[in-house]
N, C-alpha and C. Protein backbone atom coordinates (compact mmCIF):
# COMPACT_ATOMS: atom_id res chain seq x y z
N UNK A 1 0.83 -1.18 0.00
CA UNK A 1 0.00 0.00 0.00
C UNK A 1 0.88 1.24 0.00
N UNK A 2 0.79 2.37 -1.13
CA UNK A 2 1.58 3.79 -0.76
C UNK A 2 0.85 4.19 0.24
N UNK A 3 2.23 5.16 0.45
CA UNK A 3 2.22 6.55 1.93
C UNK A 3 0.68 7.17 1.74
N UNK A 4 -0.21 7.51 2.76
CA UNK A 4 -1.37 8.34 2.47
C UNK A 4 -1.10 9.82 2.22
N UNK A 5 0.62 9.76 2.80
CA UNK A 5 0.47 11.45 1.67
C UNK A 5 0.78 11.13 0.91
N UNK A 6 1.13 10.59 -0.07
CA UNK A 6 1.17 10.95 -1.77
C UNK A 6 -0.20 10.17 -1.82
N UNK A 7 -0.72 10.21 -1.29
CA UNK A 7 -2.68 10.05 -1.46
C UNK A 7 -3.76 11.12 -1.47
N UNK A 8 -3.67 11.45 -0.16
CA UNK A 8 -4.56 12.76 0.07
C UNK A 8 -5.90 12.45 0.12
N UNK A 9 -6.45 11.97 -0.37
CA UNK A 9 -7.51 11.86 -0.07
C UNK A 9 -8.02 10.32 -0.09
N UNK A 10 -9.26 9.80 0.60
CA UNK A 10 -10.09 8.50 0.46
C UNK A 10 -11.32 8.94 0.10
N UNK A 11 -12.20 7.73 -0.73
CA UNK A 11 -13.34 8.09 -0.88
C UNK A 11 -14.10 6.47 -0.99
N UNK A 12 -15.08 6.21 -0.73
CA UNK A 12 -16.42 5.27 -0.18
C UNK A 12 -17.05 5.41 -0.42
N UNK A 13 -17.90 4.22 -1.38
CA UNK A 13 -19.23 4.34 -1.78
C UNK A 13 -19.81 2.74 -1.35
N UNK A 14 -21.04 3.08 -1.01
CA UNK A 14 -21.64 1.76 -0.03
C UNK A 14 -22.53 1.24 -0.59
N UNK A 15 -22.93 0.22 -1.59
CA UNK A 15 -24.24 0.04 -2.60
C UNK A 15 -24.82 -1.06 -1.70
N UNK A 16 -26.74 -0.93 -2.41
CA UNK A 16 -27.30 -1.94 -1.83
C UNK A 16 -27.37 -3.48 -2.61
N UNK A 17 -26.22 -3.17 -4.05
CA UNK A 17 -25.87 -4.18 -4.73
C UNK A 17 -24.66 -4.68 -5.54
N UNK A 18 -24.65 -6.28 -4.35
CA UNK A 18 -23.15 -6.51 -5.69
C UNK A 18 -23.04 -6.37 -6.81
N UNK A 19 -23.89 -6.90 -8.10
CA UNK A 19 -24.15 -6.83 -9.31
C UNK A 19 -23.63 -5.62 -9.40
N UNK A 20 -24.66 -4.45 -9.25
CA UNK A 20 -24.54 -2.86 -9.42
C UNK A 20 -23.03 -2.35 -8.81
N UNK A 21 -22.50 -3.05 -7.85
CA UNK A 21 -21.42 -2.64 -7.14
C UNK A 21 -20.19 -3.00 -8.17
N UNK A 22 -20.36 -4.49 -9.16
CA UNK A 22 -18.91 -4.60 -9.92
C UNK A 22 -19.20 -3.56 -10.77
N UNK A 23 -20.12 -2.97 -11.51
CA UNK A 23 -20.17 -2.00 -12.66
C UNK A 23 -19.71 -0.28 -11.98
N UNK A 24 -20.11 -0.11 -11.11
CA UNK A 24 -19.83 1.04 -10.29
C UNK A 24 -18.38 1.45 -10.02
N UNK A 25 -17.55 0.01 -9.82
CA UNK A 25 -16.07 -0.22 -9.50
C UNK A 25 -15.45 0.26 -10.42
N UNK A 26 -16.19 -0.08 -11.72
CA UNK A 26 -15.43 -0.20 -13.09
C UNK A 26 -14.93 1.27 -13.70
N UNK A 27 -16.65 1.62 -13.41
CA UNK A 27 -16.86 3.20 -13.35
C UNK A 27 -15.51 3.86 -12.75
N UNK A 28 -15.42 3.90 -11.54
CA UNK A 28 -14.77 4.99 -10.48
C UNK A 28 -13.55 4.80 -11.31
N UNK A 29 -13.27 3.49 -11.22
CA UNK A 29 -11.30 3.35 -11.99
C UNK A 29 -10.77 3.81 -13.23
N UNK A 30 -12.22 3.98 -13.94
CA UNK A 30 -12.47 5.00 -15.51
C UNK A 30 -12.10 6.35 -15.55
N UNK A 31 -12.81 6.65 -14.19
CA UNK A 31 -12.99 8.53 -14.07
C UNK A 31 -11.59 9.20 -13.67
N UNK A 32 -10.76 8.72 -13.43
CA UNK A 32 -9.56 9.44 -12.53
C UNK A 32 -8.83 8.46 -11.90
N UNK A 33 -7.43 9.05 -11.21
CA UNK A 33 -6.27 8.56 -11.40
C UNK A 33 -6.61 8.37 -9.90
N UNK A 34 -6.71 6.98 -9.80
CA UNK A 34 -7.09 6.93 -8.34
C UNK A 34 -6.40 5.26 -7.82
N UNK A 35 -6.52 5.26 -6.83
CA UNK A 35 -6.12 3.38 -6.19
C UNK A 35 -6.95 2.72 -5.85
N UNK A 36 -7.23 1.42 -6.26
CA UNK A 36 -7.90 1.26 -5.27
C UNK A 36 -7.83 0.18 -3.70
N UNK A 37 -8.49 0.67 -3.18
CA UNK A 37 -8.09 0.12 -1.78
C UNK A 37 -8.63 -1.05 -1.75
N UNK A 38 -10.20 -1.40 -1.87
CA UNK A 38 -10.87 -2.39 -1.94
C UNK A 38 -12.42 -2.33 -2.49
N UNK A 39 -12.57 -2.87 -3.06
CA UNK A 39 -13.95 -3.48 -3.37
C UNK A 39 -14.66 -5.32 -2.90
N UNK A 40 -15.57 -5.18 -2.35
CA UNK A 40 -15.66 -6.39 -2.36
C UNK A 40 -17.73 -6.50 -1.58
N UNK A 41 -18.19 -7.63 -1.74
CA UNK A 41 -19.22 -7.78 -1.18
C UNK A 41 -19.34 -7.81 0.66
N UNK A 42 -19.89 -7.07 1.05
CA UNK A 42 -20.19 -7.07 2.74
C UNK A 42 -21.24 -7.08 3.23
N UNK A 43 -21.38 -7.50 4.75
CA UNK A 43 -22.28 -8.19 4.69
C UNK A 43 -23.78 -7.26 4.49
N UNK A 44 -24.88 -8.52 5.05
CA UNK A 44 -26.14 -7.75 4.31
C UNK A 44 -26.79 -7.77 3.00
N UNK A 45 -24.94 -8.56 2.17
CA UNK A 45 -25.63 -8.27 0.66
C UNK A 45 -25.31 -6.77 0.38
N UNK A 46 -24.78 -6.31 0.72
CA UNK A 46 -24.31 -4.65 0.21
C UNK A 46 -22.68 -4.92 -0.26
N UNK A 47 -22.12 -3.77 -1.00
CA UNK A 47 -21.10 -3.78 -1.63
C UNK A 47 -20.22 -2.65 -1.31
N UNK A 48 -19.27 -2.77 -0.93
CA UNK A 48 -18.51 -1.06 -0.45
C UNK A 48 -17.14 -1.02 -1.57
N UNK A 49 -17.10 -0.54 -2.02
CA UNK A 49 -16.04 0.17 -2.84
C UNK A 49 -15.02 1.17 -1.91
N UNK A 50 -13.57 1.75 -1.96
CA UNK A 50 -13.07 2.47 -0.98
C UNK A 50 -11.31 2.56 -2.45
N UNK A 51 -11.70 3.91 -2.59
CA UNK A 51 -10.45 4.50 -3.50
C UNK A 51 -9.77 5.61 -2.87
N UNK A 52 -8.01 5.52 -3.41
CA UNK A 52 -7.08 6.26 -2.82
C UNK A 52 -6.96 7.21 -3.52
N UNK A 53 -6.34 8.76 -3.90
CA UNK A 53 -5.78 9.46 -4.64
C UNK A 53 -5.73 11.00 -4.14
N UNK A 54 -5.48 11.88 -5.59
CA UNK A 54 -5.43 13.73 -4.85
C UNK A 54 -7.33 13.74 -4.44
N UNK A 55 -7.02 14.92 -3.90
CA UNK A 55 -8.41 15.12 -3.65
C UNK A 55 -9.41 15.33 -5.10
N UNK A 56 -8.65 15.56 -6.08
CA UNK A 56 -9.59 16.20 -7.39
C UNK A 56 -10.03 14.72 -7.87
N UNK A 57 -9.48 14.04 -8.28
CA UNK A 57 -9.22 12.30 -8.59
C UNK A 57 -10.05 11.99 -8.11
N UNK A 58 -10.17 11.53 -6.59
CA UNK A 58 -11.54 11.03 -5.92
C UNK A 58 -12.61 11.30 -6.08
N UNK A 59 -12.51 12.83 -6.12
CA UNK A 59 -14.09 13.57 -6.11
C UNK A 59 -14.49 13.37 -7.43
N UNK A 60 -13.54 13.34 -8.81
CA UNK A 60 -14.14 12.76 -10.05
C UNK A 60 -14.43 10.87 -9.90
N UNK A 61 -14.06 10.39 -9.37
CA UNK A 61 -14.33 9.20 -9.36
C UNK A 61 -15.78 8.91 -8.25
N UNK A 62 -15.81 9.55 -7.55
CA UNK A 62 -17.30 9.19 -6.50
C UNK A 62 -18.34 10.21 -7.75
N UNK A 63 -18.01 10.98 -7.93
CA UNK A 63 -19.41 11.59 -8.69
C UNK A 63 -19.75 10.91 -9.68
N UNK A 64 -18.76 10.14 -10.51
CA UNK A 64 -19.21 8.79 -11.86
C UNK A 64 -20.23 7.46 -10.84
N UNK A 65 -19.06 7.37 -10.40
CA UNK A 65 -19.62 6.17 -9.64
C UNK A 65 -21.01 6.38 -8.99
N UNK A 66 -21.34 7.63 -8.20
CA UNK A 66 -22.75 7.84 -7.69
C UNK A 66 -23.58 8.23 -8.85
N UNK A 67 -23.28 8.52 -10.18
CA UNK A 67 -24.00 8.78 -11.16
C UNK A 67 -24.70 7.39 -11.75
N UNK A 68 -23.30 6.30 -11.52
CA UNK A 68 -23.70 4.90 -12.15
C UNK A 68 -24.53 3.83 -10.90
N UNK A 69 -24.48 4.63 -9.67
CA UNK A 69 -25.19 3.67 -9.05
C UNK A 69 -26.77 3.70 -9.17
N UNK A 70 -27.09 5.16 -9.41
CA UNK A 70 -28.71 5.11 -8.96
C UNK A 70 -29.02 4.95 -7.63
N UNK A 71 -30.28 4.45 -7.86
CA UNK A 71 -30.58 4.24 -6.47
C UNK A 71 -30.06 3.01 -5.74
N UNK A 72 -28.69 2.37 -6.02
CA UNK A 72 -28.30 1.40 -5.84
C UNK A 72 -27.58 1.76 -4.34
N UNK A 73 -27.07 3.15 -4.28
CA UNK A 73 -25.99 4.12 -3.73
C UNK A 73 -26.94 4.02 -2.00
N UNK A 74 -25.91 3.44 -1.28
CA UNK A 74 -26.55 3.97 0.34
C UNK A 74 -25.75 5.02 0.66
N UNK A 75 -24.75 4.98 0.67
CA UNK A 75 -23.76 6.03 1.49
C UNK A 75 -22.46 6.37 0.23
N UNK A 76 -21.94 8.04 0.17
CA UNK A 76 -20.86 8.75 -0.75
C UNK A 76 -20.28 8.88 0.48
N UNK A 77 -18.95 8.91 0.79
CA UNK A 77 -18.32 9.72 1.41
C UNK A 77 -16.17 10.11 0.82
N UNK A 78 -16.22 11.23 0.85
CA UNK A 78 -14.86 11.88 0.78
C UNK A 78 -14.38 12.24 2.13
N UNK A 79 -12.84 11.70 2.32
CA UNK A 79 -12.59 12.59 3.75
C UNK A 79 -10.72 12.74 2.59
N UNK A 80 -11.16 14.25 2.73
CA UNK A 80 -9.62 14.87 2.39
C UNK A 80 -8.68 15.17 3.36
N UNK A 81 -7.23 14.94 3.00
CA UNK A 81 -6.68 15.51 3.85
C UNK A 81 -6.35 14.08 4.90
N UNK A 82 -6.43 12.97 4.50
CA UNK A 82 -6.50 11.51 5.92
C UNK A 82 -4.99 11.64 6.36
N UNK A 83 -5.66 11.59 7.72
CA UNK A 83 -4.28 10.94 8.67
C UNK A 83 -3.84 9.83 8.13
N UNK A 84 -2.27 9.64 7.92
CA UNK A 84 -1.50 8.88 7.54
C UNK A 84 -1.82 7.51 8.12
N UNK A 85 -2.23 7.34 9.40
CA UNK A 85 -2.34 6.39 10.17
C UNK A 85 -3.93 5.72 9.68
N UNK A 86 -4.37 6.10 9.04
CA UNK A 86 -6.20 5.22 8.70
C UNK A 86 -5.86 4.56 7.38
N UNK A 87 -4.49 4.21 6.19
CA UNK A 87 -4.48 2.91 5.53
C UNK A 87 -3.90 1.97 6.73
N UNK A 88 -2.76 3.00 7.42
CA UNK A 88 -2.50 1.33 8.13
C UNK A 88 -3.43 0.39 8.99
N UNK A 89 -4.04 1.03 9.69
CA UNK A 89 -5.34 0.26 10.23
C UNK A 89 -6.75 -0.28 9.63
N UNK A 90 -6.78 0.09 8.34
CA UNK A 90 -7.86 -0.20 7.37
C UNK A 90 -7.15 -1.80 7.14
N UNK A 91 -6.02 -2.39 6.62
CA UNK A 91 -5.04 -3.18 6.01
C UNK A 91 -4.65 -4.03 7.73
N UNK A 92 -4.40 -3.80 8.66
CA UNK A 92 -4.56 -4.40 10.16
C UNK A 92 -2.77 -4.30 9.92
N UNK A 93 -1.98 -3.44 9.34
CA UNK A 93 -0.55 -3.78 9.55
C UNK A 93 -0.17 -2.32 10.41
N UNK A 94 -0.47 -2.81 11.74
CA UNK A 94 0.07 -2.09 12.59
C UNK A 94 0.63 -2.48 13.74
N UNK A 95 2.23 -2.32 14.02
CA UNK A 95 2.28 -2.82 14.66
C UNK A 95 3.14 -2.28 15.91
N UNK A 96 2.28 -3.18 17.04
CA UNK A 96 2.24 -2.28 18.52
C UNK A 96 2.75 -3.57 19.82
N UNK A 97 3.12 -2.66 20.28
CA UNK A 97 3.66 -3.47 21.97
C UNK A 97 3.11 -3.26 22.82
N UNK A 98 2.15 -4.51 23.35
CA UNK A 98 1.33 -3.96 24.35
C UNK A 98 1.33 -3.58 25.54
N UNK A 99 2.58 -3.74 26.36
CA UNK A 99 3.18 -3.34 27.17
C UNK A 99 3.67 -1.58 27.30
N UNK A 100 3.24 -0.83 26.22
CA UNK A 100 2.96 0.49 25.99
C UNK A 100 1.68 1.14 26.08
N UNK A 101 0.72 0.57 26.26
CA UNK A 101 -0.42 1.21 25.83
C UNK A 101 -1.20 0.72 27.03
N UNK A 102 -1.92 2.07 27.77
CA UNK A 102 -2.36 1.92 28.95
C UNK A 102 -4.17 1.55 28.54
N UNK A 103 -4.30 2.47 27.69
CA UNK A 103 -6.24 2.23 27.51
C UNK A 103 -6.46 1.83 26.08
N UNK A 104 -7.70 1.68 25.77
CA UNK A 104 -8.05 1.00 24.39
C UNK A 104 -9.15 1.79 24.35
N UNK A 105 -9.56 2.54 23.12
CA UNK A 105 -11.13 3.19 22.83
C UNK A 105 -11.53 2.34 21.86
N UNK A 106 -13.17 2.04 21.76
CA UNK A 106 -13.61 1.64 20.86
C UNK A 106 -14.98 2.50 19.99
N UNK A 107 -15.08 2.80 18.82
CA UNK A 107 -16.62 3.31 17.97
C UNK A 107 -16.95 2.21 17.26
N UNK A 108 -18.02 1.88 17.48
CA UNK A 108 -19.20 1.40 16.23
C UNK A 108 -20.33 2.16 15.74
N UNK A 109 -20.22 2.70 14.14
CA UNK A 109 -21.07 2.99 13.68
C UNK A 109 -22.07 2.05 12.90
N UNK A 110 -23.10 2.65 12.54
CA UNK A 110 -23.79 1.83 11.47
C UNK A 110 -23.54 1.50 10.16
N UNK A 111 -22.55 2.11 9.86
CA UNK A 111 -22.23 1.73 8.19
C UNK A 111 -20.83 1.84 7.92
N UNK A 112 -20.28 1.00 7.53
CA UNK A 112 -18.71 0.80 7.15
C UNK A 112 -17.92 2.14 6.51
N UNK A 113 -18.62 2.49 5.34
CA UNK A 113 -18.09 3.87 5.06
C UNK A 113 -17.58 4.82 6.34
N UNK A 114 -18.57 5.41 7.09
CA UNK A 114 -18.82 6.20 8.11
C UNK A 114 -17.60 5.97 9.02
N UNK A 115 -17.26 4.63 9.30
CA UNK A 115 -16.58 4.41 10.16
C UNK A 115 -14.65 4.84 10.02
N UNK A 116 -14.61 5.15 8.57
CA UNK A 116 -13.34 5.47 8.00
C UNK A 116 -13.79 7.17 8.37
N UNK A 117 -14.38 7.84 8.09
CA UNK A 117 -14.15 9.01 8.89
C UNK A 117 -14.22 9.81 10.46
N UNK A 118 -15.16 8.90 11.03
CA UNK A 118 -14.55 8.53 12.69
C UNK A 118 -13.49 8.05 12.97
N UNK A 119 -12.43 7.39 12.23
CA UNK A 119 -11.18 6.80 12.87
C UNK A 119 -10.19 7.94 12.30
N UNK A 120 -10.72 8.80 11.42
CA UNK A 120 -10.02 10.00 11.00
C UNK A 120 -9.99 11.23 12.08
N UNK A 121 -10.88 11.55 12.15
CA UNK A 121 -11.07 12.68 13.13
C UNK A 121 -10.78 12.16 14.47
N UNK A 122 -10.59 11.23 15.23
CA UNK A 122 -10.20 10.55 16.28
C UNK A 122 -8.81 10.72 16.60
N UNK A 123 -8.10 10.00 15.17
CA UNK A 123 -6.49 10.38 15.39
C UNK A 123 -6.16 11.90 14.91
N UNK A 124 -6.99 12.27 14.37
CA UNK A 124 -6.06 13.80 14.27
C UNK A 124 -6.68 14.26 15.82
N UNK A 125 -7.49 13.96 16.61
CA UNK A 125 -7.88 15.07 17.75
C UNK A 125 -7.09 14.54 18.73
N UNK A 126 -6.23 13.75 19.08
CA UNK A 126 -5.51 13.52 19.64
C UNK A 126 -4.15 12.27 20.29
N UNK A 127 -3.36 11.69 20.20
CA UNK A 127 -2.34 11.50 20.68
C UNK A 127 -2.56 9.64 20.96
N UNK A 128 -3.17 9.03 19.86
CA UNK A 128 -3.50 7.98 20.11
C UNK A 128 -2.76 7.07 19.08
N UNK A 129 -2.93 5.71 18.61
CA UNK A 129 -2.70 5.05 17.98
C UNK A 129 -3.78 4.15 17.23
N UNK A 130 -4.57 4.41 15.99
CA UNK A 130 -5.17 3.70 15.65
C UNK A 130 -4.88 2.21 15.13
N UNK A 131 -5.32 0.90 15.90
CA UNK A 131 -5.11 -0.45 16.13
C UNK A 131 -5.18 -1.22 14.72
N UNK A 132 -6.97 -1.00 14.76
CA UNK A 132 -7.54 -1.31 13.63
C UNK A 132 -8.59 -0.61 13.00
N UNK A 133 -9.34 -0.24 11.85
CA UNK A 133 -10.51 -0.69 11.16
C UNK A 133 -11.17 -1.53 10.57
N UNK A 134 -12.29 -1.95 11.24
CA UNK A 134 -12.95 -2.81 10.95
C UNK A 134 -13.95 -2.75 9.93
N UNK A 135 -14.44 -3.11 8.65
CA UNK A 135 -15.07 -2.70 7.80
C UNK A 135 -16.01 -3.58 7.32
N UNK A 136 -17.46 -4.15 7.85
CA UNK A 136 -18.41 -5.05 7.71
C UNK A 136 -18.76 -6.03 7.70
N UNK A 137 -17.26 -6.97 7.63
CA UNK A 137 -17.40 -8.25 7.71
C UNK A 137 -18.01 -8.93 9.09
N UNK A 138 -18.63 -9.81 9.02
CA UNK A 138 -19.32 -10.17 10.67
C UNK A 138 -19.87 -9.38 11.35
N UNK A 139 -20.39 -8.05 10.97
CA UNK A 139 -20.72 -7.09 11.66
C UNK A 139 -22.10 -6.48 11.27
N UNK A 140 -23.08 -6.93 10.31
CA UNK A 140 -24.14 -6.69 9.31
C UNK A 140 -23.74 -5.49 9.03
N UNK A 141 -22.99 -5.21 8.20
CA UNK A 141 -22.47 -4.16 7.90
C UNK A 141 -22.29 -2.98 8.17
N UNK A 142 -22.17 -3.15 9.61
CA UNK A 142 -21.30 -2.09 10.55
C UNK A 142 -19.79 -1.92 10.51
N UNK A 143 -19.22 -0.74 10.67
CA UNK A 143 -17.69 -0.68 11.17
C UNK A 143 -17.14 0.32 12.20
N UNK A 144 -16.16 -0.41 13.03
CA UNK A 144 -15.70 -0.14 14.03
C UNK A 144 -14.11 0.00 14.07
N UNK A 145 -13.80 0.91 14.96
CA UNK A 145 -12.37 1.25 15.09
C UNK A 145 -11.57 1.00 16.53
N UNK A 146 -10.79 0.31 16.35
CA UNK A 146 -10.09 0.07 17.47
C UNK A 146 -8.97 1.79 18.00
N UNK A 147 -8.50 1.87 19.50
CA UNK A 147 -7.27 2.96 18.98
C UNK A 147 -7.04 2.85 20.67
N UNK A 148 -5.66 2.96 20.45
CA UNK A 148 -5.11 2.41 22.18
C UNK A 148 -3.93 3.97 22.19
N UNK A 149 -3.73 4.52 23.83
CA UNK A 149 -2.92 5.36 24.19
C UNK A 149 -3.24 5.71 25.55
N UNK A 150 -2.75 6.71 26.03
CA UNK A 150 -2.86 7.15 27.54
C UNK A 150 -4.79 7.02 27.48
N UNK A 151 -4.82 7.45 29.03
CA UNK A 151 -6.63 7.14 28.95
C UNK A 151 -6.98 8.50 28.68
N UNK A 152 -6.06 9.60 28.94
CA UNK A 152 -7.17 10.92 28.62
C UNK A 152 -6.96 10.97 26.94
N UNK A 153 -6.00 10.79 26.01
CA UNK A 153 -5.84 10.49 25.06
C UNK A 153 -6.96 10.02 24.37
N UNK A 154 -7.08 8.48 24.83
CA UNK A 154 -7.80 7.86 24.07
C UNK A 154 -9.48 8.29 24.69
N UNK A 155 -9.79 9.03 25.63
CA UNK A 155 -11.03 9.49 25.69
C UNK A 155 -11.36 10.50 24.63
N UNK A 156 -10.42 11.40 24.68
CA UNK A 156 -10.32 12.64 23.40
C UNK A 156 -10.54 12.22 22.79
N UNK A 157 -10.05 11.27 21.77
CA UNK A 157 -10.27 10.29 20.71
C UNK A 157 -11.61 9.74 20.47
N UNK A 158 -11.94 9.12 21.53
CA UNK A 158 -13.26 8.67 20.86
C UNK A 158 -14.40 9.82 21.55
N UNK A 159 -14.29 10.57 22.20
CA UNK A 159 -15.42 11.80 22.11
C UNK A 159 -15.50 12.48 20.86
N UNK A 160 -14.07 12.52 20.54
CA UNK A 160 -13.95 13.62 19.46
C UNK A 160 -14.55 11.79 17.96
N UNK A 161 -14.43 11.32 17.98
CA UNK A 161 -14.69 10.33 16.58
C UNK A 161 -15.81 10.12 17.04
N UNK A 162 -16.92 9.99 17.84
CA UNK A 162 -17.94 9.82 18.42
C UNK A 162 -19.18 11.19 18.01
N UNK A 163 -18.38 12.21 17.88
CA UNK A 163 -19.21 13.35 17.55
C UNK A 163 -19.35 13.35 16.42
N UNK A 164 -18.51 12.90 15.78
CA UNK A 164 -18.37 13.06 14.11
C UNK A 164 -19.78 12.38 14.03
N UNK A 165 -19.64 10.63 14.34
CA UNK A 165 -20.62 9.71 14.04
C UNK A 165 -22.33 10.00 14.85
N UNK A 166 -22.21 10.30 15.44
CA UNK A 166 -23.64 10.93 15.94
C UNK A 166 -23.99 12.22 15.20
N UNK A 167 -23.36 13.21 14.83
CA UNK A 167 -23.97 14.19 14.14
C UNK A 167 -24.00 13.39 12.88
N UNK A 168 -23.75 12.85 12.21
CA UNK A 168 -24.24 11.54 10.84
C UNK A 168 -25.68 10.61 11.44
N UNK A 169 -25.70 10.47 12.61
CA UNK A 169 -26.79 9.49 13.02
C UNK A 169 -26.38 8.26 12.98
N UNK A 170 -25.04 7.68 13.06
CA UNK A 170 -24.28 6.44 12.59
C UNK A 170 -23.87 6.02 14.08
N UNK A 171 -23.55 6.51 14.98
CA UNK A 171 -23.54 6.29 16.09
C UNK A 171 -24.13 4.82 16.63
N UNK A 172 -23.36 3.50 16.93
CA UNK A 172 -23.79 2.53 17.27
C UNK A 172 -23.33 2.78 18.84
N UNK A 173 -22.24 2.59 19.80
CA UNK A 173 -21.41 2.37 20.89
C UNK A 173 -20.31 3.03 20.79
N UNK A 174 -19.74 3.32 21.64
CA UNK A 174 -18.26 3.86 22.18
C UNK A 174 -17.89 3.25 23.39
N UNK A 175 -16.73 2.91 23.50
CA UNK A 175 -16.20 2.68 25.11
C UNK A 175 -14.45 2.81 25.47
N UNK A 176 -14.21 3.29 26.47
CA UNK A 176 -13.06 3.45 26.85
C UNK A 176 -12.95 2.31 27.79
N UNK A 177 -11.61 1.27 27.56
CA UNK A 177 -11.22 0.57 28.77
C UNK A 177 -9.25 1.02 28.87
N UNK A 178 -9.83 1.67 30.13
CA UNK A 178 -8.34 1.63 31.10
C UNK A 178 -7.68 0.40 31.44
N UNK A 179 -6.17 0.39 31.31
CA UNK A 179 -5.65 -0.71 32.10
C UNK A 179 -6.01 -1.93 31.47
N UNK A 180 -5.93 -2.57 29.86
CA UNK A 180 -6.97 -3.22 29.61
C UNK A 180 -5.81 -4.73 29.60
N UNK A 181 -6.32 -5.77 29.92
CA UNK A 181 -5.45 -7.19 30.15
C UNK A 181 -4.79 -7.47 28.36
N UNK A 182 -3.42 -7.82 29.03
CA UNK A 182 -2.85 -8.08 27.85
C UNK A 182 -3.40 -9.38 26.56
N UNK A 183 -4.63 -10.18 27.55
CA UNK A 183 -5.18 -11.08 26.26
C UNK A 183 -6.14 -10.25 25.53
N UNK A 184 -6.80 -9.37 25.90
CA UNK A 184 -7.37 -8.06 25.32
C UNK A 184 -6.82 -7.69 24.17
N UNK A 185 -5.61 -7.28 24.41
CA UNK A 185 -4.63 -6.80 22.85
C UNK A 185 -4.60 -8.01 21.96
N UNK A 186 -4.00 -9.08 22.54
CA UNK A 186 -3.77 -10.40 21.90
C UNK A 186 -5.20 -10.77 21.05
N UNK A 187 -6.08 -11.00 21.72
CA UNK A 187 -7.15 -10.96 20.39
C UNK A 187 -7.64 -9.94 19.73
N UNK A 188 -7.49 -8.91 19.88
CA UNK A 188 -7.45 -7.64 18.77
C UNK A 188 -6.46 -7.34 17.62
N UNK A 189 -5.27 -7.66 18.08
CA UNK A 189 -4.09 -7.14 17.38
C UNK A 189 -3.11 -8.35 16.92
């Protein structure tokens, strides 16, 4: 995977169909000079698409693609400007010592897209380490973000990624655990 700065931007589109979702794919990779991160079926029977590039690139590639979905389209989203740290946790290659990390925050939103810009605004508001993103699989197509650091840290973090997702209405759970047991990390990470 390249650096997310020579990226700049991500963009997500969430269909209510695979069929409609391979033609949509085809679309976005047509319109502009873009990467892509992943496409694939999730659950529910919905399809999420998720492309890398400048910010101009993306935004031509989600406007084809939402042109070719119709009403196929649940969720567009652009987040310009991504913290470096949201491919590595999208991809799970991050890697941490758990013997550093005092608390663990967790968000679940309702829709996988959504959840890539809560784990954005989380690490830029403060001083954390994002673990993982989780993106629909086993989850009826919910996604959730892992992110471990000091506890006032990782509270900042998920108040601040928590606001994002409630002013969207995506808001599933949040929780902070302090002090959390090292088999805790071990099955997360």
């Amino acid at each position: 995977m390249a650096e997310i700065g020579s990226v700049g931007s991500i963009g997500l589109i969430e269909l209510s169909s695979v069929a409609v979702g391979y033609g949509v794919e085809d679309v976005m990779l047509k319109a502009g000079s873009i990467r892509l991160l992943l496409a694939r079926s999730i659950c529910s029977g919905k399809f999420l698409i998720a492309v890398a590039g400048d910010v101009t690139s993306v935004e031509a590639a989600l406007l084809a693609g939402a042109a070719a979905a119709g009403p196929s389209m649940i969720e567009r989203r652009q987040i310009a400007r991504v913290h470096p740290d949201v491919l590595g946790a999208i991809s799970n290659a991050v890697d941490v010592d758990p013997s550093q990390l005092r608390s663990i925050g967790v968000i679940e939103t309702f829709s996988a897209a959504s959840i890539i810009e809560v784990a954005d605004a989380a690490v830029k508001s403060a001083n954390v380490t994002l673990l993982r993103i989780h993106l629909a699989m086993a989850l009826g197509g919910k996604g959730f973000v892992m992110m471990a650091g000091d506890v006032s840290s990782v509270q900042a973090a998920v108040a601040a990624g928590s606001k994002v997702a409630a002013e969207d209405g995506m808001l599933v759970g949040r929780g902070v655990i302090a002090n959390p047991s090292e088999e805790l990390f071990r099955d997360y990470i």
